[in-house]
Protein backbone atom coordinates (compact mmCIF):
# COMPACT_ATOMS: atom_id res chain seq x y z
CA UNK A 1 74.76 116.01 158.86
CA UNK A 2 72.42 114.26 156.51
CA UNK A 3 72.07 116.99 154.04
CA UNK A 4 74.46 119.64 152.76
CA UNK A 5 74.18 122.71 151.16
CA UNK A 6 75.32 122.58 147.70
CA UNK A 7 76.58 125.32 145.14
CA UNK A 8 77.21 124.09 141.81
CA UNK A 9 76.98 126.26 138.54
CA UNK A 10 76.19 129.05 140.25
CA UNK A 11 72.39 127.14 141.24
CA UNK A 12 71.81 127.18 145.14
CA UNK A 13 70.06 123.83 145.98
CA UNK A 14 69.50 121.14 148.39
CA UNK A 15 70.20 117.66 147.95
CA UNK A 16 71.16 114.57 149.70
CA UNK A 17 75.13 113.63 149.66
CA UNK A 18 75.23 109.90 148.93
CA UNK A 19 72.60 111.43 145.90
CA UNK A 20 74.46 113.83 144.86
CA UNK A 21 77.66 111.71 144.66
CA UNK A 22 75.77 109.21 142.49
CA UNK A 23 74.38 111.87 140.09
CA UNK A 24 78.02 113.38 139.65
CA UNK A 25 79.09 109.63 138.80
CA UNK A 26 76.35 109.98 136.21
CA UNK A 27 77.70 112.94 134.50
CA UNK A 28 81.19 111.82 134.91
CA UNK A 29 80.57 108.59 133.05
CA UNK A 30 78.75 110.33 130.22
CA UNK A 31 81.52 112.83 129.60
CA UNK A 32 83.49 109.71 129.46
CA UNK A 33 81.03 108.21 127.08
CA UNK A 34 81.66 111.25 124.99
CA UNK A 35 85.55 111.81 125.27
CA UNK A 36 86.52 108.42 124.74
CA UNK A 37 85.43 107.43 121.07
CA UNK A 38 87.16 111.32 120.39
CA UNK A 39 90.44 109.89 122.31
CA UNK A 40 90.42 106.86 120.12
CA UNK A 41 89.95 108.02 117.16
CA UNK A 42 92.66 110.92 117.47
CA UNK A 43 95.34 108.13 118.66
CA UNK A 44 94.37 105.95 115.39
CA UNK A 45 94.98 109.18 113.19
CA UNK A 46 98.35 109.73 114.28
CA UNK A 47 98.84 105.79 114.32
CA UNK A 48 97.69 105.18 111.04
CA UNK A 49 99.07 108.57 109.60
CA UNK A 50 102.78 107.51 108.75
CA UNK A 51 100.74 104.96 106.76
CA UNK A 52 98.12 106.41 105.03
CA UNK A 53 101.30 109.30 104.13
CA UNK A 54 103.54 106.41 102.66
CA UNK A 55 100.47 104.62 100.56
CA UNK A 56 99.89 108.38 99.08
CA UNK A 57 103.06 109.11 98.25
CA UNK A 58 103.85 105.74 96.11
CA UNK A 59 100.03 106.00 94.12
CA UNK A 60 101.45 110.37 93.63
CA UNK A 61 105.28 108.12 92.35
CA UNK A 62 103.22 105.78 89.85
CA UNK A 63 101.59 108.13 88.36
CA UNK A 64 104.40 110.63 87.91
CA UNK A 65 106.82 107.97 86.55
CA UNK A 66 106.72 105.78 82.73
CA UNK A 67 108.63 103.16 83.67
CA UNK A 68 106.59 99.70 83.47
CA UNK A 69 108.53 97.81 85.85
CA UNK A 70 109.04 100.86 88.55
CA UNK A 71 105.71 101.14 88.68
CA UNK A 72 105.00 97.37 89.69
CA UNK A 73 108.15 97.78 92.14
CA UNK A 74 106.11 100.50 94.02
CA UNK A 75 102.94 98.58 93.72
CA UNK A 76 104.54 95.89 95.77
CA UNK A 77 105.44 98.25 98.46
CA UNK A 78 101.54 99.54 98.43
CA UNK A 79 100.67 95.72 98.45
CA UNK A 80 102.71 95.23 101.17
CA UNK A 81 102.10 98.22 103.18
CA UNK A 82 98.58 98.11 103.03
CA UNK A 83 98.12 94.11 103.74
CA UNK A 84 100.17 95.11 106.79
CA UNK A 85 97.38 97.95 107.74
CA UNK A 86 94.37 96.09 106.51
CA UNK A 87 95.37 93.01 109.45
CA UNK A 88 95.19 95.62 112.54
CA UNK A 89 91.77 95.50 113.70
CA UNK A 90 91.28 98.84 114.10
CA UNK A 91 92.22 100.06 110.67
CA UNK A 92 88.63 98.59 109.56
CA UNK A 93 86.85 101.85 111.13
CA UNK A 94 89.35 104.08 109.72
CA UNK A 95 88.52 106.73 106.96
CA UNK A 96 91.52 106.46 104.44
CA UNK A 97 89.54 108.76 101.76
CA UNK A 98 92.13 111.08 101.89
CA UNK A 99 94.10 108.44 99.39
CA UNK A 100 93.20 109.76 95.57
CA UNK A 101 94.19 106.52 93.77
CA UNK A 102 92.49 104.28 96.09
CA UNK A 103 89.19 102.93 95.85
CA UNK A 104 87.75 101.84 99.24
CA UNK A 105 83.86 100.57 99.90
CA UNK A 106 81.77 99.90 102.75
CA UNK A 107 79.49 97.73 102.70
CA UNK A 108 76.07 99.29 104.05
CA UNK A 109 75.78 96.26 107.10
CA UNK A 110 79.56 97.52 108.49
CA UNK A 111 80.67 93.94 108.00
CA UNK A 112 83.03 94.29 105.03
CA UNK A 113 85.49 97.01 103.06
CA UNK A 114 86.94 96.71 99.54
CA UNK A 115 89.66 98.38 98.59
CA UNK A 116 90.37 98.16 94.41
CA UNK A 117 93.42 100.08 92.44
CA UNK A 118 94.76 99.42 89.51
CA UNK A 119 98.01 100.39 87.35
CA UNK A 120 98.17 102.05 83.84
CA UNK A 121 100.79 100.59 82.05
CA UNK A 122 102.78 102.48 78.79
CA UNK A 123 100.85 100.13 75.87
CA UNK A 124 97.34 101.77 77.61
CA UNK A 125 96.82 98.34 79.25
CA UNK A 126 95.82 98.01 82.83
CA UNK A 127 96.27 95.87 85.38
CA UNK A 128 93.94 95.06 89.31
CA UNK A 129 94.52 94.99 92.59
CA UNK A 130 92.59 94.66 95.79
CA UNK A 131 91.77 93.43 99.25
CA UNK A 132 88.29 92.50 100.57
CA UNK A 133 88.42 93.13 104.28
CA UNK A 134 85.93 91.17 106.53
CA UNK A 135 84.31 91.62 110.28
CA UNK A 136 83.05 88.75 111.42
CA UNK A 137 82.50 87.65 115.20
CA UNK A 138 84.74 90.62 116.46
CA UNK A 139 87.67 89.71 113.85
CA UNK A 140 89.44 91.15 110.90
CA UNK A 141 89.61 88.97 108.13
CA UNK A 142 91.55 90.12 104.92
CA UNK A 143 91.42 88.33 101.30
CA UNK A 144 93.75 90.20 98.47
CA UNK A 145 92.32 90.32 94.92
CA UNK A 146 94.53 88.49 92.44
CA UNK A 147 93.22 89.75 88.46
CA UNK A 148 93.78 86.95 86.06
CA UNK A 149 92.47 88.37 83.14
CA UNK A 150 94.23 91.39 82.27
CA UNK A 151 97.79 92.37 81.16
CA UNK A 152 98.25 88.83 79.30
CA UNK A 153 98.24 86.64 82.64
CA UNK A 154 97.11 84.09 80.79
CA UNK A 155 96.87 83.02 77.28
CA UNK A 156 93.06 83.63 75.53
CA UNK A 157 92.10 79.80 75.80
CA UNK A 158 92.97 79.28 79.26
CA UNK A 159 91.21 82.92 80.13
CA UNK A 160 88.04 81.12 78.33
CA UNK A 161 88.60 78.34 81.17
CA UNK A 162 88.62 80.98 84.21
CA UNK A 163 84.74 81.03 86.03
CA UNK A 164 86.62 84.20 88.17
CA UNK A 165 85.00 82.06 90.99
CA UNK A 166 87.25 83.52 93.57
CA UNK A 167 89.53 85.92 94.87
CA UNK A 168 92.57 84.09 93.61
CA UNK A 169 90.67 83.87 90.29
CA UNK A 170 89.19 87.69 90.43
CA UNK A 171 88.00 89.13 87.06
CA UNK A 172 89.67 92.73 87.72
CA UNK A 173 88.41 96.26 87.92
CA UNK A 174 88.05 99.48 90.41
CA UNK A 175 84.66 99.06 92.37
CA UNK A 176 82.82 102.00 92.83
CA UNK A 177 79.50 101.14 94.56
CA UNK A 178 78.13 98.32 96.72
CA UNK A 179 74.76 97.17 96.98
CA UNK A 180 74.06 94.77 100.11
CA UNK A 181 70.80 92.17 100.07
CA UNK A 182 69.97 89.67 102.36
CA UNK A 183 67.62 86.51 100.32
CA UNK A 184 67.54 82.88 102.49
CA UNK A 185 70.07 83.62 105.76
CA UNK A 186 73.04 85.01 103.14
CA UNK A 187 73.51 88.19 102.73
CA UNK A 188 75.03 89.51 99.10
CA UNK A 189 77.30 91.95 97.87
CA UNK A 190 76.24 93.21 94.68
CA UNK A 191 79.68 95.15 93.31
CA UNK A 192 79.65 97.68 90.68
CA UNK A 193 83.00 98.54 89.16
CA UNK A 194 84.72 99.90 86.32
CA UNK A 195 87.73 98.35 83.46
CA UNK A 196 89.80 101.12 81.59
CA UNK A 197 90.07 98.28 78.96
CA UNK A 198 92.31 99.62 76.28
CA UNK A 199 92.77 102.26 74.41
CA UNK A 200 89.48 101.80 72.43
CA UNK A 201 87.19 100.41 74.77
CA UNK A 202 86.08 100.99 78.30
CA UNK A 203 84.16 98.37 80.64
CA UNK A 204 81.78 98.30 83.12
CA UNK A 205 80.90 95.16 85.55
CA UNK A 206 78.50 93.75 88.20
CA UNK A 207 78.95 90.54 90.03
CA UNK A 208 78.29 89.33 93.37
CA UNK A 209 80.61 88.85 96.13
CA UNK A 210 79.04 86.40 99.09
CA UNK A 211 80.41 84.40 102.11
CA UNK A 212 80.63 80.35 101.72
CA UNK A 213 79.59 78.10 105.10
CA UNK A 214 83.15 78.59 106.00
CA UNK A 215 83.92 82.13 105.65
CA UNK A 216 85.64 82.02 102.29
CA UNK A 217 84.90 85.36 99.94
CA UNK A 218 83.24 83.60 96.14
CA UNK A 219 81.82 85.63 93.29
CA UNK A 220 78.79 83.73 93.11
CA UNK A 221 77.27 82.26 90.21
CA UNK A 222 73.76 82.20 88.43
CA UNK A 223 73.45 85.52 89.78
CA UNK A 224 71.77 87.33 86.41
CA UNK A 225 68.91 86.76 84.56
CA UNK A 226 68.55 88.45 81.43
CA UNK A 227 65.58 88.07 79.21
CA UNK A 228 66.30 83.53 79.12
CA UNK A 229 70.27 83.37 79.84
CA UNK A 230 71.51 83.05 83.07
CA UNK A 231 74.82 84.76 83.78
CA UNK A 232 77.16 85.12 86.46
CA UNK A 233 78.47 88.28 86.24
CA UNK A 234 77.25 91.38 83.74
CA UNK A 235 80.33 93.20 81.42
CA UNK A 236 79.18 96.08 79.60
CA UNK A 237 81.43 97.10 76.71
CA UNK A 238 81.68 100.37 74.91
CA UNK A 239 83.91 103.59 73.39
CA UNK A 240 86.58 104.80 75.27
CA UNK A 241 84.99 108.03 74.57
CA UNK A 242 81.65 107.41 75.64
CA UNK A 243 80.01 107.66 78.97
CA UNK A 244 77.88 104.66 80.41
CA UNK A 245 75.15 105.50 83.45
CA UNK A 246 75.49 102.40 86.18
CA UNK A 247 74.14 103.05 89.55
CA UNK A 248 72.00 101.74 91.89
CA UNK A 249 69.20 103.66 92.30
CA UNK A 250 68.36 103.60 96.50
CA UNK A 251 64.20 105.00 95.85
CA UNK A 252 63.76 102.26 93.40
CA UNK A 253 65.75 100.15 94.42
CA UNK A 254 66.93 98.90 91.08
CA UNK A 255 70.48 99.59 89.38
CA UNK A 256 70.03 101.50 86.47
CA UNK A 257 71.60 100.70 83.23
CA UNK A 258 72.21 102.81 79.81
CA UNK A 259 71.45 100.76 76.84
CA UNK A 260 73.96 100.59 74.65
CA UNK A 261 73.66 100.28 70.89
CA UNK A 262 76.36 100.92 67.78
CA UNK A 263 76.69 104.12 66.30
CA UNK A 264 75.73 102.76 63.30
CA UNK A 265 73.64 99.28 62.37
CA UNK A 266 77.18 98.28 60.40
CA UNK A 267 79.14 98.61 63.69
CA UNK A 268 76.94 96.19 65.35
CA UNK A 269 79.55 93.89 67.94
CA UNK A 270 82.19 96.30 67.64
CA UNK A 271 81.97 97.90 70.73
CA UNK A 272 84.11 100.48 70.03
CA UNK A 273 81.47 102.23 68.69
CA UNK A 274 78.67 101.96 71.47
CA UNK A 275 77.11 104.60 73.40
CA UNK A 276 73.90 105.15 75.03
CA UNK A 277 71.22 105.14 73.23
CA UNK A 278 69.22 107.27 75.50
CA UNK A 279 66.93 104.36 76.85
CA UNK A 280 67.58 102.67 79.99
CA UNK A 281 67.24 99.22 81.51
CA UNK A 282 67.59 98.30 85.38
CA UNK A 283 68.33 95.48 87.40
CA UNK A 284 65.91 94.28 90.44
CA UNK A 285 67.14 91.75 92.92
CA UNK A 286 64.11 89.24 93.42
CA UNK A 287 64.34 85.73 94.94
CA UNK A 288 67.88 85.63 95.35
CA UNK A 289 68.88 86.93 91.72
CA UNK A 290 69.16 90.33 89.92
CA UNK A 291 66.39 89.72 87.33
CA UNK A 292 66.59 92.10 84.34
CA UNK A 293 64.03 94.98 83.61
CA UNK A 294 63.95 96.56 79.46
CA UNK A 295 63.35 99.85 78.45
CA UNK A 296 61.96 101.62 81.99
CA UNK A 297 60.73 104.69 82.45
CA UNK A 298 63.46 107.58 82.45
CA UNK A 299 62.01 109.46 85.02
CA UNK A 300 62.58 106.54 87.33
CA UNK A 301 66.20 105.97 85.38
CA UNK A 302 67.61 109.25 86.00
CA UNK A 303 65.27 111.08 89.24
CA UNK A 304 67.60 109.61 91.67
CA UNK A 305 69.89 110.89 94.92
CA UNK A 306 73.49 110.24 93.39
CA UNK A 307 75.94 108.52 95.61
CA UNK A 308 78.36 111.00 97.42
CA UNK A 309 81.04 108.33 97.14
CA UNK A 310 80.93 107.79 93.48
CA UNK A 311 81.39 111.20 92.70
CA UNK A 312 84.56 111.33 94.70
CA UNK A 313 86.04 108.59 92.93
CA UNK A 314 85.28 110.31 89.65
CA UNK A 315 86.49 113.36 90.77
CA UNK A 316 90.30 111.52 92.18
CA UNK A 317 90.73 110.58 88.69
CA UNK A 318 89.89 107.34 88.77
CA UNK A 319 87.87 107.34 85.59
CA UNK A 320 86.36 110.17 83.37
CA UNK A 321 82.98 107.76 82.90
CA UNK A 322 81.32 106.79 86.01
């Protein structure tokens, strides 16, 4: 017959067969829609768990052990193992938060991930490492970080030579935020990060990671204007025992600086003894450049939604100052 009487979920109704078959194609496809992503993402956990369990392990090994050169011999295996998981595409959508010594960003326009560690060595020195991973017309593009500054790489008049133009020439520190703007068809990745230094002296740095005509990763230059100097990147230096306040600030839309100032007026350019001073400056990204703003308003400095991330990496250990 044309029509048949149906019974489905315990609702008595009439409706046409070819109709019916078509509206339980419908619902089947949904649940599909549904189920699927689940399916995925459960196979890429156990996939990628052997991994992310090995990459754990050796950051829990360096930081249990003294030994200088063990520690680099396990930081090759993490080098290795994670350039090996960085290169499958589908390791790009996958959380590894659950790693405490690992730094990893996403960039707010799902087109790029940084990952930034670094090791503590015995004389209080440290030393960088990272990857910038890229998606770009449906493929996975990975970069590593090479830091040519610290641990002596280089002797203090060729380090005066380095621009840190690239990531073969990379200036070296754990990234902790990411700010993305778009000014004249390029888009810019404002990176906030943070240099244990030495014993006396912590660091804190912005710079700006963008995408040449042909795909290659540069820290770009001219970036910062502050008060008449132009500046490519921004290094804040101060005690090891201070605390330093640099965030971007999402309402505002600025990134919000402490000022820092010596202790005392005879300490001035020994940063050592800087702090905050309790005033605040910010940065504000106009016409392609982060342009420098003095002495804002606190309200504006500190009335602010913190980022969730950043407060994860400062509670892994990471640093005691973000």
């Amino acid at each position: 017959m044309s029509s048949e009487n149906i019974f489905f979920a315990s609702t008595f109704f009439t409706l046409p067969l070819p109709n019916f078959i078509h509206e339980m194609k419908r619902i089947l496809f949904a649940i599909l829609l549904i189920t699927i992503p689940f399916a995925i993402f459960a196979k890429n956990d156990l996939e990628f768990k052997p991994v992310v369990d090995t990459l754990n392990s050796l950051f829990i090994e360096i930081a249990q052990t003294k030994n200088d050169d063990k520690k680099e011999a396990l930081n090759n295996e993490i080098i290795e193992t994670l350039n090996g998981f960085l290169h499958n595409p589908e390791s790009f959508d996958h959380a590894i938060d659950s790693l405490k010594y690992l730094s990893c960003l996403k960039s707010s326009d799902n087109a790029l991930r940084i990952y930034t560690w670094n090791l503590c060595y015995s004389d209080g020195l440290f030393k960088y490492f990272g990857f910038v991973q890229q998606k770009a017309n449906g493929k996975i593009k990975v970069y590593g970080l090479y830091d040519r500054r610290n641990k002596n790489i280089y002797t203090q008049q060729t380090q005066k030579d380095l621009e840190y133009y690239t990531t073969s020439e990379w200036y070296g520190c754990i990234y902790y935020e990411c700010v993305t703007n778009n000014w004249n068809s390029r888009t810019y990745y404002t990176l906030i990060g943070w240099d244990g230094a030495d014993n006396l002296i912590n660091r804190k740095v912005i710079e700006v990671l963008a995408f040449t005509k042909r795909g290659i990763p540069v820290f770009e230059k001219k970036m910062f204007k502050v008060d008449r100097m132009i500046s490519n990147r921004l290094v804040f230096e101060y005690a090891d025992r201070a605390t330093m306040l640099l965030r971007y600030n999402e309402k505002h839309k600025i990134i919000v600086i402490d000022h820092l100032s010596p202790s005392e007026d005879r300490f001035v350019d020994m940063h050592q003894y800087y702090g905050p001073d309790m005033s605040f400056d910010a940065l504000e990204f106009k016409g392609g450049r982060w342009l420098l703003e003095s002495n804002i308003n606190p309200e504006i400095a500190i009335n602010y939604q913190k980022n969730a991330l950043v407060n994860r990496i400062k509670k892994r250990g990471v640093s005691h100052d973000f």
